[in-house]
PDB file of N, CA and C in Angstrom:
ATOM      1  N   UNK A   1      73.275 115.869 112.301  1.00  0.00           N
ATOM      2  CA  UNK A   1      74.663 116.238 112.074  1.00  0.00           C
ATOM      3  C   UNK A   1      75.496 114.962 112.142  1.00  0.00           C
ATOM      4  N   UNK A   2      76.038 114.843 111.053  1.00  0.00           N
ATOM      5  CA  UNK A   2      77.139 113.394 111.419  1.00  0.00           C
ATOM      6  C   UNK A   2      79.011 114.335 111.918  1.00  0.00           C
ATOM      7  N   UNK A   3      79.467 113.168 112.238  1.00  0.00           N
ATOM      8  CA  UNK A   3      80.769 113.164 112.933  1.00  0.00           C
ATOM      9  C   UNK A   3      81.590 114.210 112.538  1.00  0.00           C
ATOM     10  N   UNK A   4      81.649 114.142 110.855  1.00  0.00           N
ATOM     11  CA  UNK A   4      82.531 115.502 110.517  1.00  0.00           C
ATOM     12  C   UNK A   4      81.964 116.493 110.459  1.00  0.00           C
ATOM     13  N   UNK A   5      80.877 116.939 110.480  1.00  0.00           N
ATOM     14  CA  UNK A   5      80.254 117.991 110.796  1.00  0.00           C
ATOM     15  C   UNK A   5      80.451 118.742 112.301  1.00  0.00           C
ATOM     16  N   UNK A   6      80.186 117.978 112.843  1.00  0.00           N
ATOM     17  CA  UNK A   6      80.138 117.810 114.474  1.00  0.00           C
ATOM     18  C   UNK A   6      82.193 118.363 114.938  1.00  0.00           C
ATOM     19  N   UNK A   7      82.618 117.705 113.976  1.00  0.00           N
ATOM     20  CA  UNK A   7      84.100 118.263 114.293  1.00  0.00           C
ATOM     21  C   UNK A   7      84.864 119.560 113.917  1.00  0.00           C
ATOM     22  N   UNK A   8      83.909 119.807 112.424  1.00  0.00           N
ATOM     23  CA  UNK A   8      84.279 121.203 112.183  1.00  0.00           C
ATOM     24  C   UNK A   8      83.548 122.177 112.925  1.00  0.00           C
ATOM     25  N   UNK A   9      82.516 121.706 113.738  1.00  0.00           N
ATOM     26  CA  UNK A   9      82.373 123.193 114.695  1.00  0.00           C
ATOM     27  C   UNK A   9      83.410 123.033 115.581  1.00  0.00           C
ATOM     28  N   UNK A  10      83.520 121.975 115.671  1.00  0.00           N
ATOM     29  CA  UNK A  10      84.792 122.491 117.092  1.00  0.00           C
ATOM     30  C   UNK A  10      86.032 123.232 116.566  1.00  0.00           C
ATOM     31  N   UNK A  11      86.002 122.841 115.232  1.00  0.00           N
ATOM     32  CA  UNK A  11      87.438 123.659 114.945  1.00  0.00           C
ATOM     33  C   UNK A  11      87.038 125.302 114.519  1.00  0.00           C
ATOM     34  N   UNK A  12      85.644 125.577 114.062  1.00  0.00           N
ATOM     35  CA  UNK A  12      85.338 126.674 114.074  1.00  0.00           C
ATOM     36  C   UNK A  12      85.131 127.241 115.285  1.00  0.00           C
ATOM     37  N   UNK A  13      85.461 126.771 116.802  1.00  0.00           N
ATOM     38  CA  UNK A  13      85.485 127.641 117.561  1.00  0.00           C
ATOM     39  C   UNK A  13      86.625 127.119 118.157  1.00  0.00           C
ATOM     40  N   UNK A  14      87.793 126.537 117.979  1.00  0.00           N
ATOM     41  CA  UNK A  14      88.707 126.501 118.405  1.00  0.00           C
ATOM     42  C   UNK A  14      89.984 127.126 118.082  1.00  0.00           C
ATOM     43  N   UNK A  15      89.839 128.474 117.805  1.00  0.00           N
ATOM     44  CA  UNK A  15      90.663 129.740 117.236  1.00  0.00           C
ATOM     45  C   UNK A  15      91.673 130.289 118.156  1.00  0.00           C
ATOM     46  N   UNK A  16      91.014 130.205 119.164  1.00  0.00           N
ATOM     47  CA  UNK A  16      91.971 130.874 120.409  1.00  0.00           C
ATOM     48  C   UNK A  16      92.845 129.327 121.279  1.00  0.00           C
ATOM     49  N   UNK A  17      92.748 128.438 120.490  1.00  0.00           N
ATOM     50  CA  UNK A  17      93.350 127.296 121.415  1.00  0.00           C
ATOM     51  C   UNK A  17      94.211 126.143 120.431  1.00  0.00           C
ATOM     52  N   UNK A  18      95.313 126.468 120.328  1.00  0.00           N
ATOM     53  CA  UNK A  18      96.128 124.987 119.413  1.00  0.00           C
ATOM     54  C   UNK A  18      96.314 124.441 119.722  1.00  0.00           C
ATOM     55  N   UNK A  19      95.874 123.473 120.625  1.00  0.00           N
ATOM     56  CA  UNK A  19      95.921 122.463 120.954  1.00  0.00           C
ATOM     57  C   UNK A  19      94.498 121.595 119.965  1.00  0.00           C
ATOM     58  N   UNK A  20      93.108 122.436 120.876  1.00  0.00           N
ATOM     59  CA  UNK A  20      92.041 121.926 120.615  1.00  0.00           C
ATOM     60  C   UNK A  20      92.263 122.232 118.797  1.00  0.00           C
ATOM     61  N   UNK A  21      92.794 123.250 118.565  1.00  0.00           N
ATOM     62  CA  UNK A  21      92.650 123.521 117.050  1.00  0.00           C
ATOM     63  C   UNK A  21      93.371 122.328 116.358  1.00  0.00           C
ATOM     64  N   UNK A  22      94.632 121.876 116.686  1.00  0.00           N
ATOM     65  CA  UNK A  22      95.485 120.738 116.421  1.00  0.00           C
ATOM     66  C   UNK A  22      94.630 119.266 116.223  1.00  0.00           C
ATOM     67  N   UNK A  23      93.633 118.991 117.564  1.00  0.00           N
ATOM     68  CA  UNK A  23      92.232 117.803 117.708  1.00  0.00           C
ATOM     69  C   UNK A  23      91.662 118.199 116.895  1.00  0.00           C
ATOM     70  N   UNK A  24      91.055 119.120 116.596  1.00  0.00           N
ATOM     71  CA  UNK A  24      89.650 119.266 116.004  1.00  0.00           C
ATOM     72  C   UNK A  24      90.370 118.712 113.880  1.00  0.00           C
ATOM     73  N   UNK A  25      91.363 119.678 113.703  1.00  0.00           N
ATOM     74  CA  UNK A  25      91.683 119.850 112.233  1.00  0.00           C
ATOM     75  C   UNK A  25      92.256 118.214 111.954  1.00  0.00           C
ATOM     76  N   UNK A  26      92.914 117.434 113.139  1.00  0.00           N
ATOM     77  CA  UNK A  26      93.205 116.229 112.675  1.00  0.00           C
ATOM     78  C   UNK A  26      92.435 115.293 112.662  1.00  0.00           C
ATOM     79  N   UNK A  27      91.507 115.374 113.506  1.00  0.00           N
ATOM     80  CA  UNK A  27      89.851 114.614 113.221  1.00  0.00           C
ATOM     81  C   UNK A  27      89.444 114.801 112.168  1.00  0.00           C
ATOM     82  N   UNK A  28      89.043 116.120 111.809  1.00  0.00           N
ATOM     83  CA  UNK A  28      88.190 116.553 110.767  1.00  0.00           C
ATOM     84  C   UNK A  28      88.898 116.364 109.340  1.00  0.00           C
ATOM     85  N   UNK A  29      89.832 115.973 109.370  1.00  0.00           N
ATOM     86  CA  UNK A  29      91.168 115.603 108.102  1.00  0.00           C
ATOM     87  C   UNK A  29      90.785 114.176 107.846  1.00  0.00           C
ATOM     88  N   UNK A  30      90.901 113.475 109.134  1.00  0.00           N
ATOM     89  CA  UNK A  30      90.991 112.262 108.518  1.00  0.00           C
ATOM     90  C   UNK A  30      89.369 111.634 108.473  1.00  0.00           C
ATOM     91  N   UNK A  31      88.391 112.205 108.805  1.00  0.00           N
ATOM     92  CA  UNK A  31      87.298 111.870 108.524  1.00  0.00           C
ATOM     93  C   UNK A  31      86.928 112.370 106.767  1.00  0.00           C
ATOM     94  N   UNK A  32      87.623 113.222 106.204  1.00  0.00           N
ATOM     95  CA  UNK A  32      87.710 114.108 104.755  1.00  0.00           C
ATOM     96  C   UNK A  32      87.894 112.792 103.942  1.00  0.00           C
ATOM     97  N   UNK A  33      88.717 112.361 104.575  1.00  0.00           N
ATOM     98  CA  UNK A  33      89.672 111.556 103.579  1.00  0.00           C
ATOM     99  C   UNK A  33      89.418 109.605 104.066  1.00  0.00           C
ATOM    100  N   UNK A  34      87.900 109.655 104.599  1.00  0.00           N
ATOM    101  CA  UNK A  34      87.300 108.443 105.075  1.00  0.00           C
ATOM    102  C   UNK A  34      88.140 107.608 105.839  1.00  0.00           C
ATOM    103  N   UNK A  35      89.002 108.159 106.781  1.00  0.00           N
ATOM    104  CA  UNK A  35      89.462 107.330 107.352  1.00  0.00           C
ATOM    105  C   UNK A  35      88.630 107.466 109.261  1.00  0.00           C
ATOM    106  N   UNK A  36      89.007 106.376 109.834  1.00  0.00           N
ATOM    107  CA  UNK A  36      88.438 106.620 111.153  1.00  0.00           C
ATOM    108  C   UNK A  36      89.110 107.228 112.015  1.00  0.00           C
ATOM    109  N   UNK A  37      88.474 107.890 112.819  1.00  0.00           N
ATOM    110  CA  UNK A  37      89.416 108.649 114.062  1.00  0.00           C
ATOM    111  C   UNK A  37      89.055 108.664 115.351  1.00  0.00           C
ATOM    112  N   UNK A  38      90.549 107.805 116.139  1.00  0.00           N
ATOM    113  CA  UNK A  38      90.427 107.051 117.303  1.00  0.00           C
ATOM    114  C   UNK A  38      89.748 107.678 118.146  1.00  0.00           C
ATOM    115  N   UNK A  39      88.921 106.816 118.764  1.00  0.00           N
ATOM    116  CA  UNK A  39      88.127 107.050 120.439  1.00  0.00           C
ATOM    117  C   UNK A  39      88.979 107.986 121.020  1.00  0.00           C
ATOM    118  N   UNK A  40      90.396 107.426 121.383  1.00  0.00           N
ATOM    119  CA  UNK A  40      91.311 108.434 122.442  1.00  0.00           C
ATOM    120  C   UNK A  40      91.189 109.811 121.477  1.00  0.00           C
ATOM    121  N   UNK A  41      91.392 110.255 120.514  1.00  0.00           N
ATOM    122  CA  UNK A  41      91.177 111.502 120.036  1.00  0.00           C
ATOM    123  C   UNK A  41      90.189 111.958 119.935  1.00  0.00           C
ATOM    124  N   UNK A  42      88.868 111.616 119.885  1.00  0.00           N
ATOM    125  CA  UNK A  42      87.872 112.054 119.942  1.00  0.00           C
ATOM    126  C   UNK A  42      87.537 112.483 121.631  1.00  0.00           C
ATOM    127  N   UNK A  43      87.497 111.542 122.375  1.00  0.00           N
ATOM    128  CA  UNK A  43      88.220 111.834 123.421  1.00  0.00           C
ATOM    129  C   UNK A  43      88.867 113.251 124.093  1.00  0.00           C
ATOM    130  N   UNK A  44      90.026 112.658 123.343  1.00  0.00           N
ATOM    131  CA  UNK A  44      90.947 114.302 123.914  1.00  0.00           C
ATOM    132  C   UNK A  44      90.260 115.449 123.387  1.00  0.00           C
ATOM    133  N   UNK A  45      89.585 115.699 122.124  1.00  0.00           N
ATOM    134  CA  UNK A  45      88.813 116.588 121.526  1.00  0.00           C
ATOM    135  C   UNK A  45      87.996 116.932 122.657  1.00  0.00           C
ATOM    136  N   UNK A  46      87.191 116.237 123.307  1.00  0.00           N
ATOM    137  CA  UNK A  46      86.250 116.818 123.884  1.00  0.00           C
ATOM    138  C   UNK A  46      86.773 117.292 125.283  1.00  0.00           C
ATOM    139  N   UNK A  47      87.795 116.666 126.203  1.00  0.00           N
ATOM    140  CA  UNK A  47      88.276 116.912 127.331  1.00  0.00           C
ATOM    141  C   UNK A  47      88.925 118.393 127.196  1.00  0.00           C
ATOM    142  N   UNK A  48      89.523 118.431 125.763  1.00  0.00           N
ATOM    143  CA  UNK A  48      89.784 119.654 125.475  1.00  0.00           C
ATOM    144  C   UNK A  48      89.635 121.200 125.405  1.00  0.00           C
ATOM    145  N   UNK A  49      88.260 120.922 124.667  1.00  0.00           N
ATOM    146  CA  UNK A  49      86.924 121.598 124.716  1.00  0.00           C
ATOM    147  C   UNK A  49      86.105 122.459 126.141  1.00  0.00           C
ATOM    148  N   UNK A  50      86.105 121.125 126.749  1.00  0.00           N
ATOM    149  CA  UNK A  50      85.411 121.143 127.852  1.00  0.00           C
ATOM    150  C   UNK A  50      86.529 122.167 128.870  1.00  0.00           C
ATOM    151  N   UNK A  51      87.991 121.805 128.473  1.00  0.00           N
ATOM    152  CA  UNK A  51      88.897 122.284 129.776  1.00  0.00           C
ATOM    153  C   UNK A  51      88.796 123.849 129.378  1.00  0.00           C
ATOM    154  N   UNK A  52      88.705 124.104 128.038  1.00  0.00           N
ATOM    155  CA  UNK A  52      88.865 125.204 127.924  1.00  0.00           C
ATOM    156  C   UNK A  52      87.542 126.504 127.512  1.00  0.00           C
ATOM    157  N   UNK A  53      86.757 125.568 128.003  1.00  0.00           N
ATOM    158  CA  UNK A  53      85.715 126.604 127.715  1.00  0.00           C
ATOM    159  C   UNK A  53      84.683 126.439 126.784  1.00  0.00           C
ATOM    160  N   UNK A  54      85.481 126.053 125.717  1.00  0.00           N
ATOM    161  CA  UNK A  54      84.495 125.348 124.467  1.00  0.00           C
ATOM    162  C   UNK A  54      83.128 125.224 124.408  1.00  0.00           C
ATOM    163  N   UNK A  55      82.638 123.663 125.189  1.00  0.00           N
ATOM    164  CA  UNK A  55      81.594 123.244 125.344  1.00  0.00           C
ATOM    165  C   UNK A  55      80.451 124.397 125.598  1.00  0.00           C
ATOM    166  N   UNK A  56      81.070 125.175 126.962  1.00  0.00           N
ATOM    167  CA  UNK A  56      80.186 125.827 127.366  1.00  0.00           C
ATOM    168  C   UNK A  56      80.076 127.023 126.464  1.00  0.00           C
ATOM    169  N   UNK A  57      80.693 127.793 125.688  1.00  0.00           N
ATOM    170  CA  UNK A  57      80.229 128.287 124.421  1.00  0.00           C
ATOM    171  C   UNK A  57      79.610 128.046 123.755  1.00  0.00           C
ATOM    172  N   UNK A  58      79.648 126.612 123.331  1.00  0.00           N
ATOM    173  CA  UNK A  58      78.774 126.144 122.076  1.00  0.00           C
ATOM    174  C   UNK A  58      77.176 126.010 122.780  1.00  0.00           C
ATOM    175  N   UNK A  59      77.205 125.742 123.786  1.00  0.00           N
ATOM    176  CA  UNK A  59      76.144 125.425 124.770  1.00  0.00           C
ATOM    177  C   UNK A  59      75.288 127.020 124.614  1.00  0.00           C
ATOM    178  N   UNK A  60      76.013 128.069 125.019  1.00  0.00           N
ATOM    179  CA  UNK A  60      75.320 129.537 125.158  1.00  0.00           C
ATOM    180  C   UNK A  60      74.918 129.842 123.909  1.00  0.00           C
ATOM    181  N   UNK A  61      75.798 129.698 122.632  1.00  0.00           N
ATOM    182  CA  UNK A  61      75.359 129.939 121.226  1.00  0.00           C
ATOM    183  C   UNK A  61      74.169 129.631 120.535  1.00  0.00           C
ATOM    184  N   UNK A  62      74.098 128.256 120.855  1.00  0.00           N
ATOM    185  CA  UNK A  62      72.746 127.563 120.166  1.00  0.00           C
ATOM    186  C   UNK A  62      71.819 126.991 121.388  1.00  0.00           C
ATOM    187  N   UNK A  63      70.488 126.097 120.679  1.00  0.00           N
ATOM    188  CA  UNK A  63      69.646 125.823 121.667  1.00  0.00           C
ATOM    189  C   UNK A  63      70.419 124.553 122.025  1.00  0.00           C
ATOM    190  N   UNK A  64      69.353 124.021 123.207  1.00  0.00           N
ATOM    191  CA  UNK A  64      69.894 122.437 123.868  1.00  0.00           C
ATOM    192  C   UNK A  64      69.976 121.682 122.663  1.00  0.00           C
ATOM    193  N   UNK A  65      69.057 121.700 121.589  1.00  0.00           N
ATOM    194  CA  UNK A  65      68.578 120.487 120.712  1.00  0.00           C
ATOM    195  C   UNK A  65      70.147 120.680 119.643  1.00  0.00           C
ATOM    196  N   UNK A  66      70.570 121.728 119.278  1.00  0.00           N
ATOM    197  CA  UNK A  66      71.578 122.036 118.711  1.00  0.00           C
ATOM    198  C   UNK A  66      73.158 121.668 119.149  1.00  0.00           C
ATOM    199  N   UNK A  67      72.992 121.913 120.516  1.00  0.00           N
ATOM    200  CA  UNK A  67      73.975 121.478 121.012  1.00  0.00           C
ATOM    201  C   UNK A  67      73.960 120.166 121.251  1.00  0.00           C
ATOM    202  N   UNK A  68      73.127 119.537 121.639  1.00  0.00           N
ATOM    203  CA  UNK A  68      73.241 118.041 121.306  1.00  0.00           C
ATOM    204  C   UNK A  68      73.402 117.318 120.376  1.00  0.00           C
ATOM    205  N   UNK A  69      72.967 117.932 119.263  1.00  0.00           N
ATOM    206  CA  UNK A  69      73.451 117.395 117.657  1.00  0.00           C
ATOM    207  C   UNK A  69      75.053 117.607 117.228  1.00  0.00           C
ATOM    208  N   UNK A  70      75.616 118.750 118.059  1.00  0.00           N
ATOM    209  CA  UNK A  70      76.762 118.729 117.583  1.00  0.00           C
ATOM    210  C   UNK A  70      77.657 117.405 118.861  1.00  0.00           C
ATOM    211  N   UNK A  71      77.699 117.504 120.001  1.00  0.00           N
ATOM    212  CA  UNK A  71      78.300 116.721 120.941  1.00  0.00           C
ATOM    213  C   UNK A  71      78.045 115.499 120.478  1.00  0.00           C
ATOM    214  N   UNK A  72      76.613 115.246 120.036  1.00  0.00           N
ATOM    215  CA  UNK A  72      76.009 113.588 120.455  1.00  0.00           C
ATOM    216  C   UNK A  72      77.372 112.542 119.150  1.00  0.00           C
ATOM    217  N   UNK A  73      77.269 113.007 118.019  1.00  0.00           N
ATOM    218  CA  UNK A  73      77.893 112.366 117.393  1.00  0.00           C
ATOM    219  C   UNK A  73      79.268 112.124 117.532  1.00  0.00           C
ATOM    220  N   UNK A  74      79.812 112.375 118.325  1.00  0.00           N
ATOM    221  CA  UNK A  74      81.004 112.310 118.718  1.00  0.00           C
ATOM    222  C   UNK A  74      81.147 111.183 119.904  1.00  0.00           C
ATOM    223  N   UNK A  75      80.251 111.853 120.827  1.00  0.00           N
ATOM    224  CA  UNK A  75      79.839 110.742 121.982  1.00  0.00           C
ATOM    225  C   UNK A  75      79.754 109.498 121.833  1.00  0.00           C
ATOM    226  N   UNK A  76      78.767 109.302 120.350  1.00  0.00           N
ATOM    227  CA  UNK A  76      78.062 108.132 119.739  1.00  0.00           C
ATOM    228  C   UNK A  76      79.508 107.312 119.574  1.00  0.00           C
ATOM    229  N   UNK A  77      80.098 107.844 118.378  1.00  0.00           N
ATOM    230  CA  UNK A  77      81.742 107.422 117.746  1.00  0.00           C
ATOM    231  C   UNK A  77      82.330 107.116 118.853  1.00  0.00           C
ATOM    232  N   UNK A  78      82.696 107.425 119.889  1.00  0.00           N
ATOM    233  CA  UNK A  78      83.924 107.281 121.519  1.00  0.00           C
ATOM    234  C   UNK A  78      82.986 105.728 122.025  1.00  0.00           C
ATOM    235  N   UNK A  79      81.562 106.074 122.051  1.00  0.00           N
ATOM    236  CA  UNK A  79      80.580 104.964 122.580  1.00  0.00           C
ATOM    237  C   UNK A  79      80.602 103.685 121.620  1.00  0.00           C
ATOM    238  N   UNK A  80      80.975 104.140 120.439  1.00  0.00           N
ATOM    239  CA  UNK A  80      80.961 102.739 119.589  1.00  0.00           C
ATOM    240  C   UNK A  80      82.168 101.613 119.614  1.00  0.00           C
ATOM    241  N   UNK A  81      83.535 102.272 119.335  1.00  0.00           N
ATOM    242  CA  UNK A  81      84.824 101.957 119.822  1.00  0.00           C
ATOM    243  C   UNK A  81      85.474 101.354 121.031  1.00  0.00           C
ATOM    244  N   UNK A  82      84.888 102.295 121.725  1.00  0.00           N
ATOM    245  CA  UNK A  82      85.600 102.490 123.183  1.00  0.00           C
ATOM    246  C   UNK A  82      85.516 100.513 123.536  1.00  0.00           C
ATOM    247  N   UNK A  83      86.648  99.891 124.244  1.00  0.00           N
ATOM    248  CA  UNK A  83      86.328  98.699 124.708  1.00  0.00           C
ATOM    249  C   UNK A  83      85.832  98.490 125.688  1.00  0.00           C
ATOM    250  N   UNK A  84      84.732  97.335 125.798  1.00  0.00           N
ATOM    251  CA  UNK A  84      83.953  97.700 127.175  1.00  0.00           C
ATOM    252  C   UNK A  84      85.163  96.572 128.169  1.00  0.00           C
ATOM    253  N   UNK A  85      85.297  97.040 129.629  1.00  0.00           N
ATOM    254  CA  UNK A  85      85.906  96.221 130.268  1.00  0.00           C
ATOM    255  C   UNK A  85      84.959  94.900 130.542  1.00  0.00           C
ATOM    256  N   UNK A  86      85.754  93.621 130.493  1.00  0.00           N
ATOM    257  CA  UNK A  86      84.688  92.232 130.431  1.00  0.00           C
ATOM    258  C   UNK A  86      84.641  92.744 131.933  1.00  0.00           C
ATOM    259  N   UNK A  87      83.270  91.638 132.293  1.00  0.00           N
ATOM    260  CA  UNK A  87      82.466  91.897 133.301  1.00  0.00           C
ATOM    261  C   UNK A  87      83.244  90.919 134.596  1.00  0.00           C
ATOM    262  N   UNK A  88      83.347  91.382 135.660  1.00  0.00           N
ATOM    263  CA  UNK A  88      84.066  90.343 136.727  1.00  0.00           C
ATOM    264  C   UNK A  88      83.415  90.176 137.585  1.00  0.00           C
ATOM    265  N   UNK A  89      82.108  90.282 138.041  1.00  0.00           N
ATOM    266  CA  UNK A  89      81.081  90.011 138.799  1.00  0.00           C
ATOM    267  C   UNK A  89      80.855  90.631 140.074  1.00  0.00           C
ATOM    268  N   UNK A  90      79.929  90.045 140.883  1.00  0.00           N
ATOM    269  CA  UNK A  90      80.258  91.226 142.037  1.00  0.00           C
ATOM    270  C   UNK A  90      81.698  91.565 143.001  1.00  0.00           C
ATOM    271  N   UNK A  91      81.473  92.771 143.703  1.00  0.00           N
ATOM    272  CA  UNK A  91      82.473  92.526 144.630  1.00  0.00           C
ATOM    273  C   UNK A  91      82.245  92.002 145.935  1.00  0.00           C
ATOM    274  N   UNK A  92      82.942  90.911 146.072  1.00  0.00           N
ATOM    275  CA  UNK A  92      83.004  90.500 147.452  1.00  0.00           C
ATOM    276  C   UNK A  92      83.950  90.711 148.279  1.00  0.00           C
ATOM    277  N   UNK A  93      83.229  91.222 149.311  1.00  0.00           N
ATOM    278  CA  UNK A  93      83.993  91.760 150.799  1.00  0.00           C
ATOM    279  C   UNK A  93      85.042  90.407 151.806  1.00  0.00           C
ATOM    280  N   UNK A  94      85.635  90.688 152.138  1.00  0.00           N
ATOM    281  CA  UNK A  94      86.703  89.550 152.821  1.00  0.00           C
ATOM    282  C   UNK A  94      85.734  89.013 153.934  1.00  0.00           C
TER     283      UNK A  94
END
């Protein structure tokens, strides 16, 4: 499953929620129309999801392997973007 795939299920089960319906249709818009769509929204998509129940729907519906095909690509996209904080070494105690 790639990214826009992965986004129109969320908007196919995000019927009862406009918010998540608002994430899911503006992801899935601008991925239509090849553009990229930010980490923080992909992001909020899923915090979304998750706050409201979502996830764990999609989770009961299909198998593990299914549900991971739809989450992972999204994950992947937030994991590719996202900036890593530079590294500051250990912490030392006073």
């Amino acid at each position: 499953m790639d990214l826009r795939d992965a986004t129109l299920m969320f908007l196919a089960e995000s019927g009862e929620y406009p918010e998540l319906t608002r994430l899911a249709e503006s992801a899935y818009d601008d991925l239509c129309l090849g553009r990229e769509v930010p980490h923080t929204v992909l992001s909020d998509l899923l915090g979304e999801a998750s706050g409201q129940g979502v996830l764990r729907t999609l989770r009961r519906k299909h198998s593990a392997a299914a549900f991971e095909s739809i989450i992972s690509p999204i994950c992947r996209e937030i994991d590719r973007q996202k900036p890593v904080p530079p590294y500051r070494g250990p912490v030392r105690e006073p």
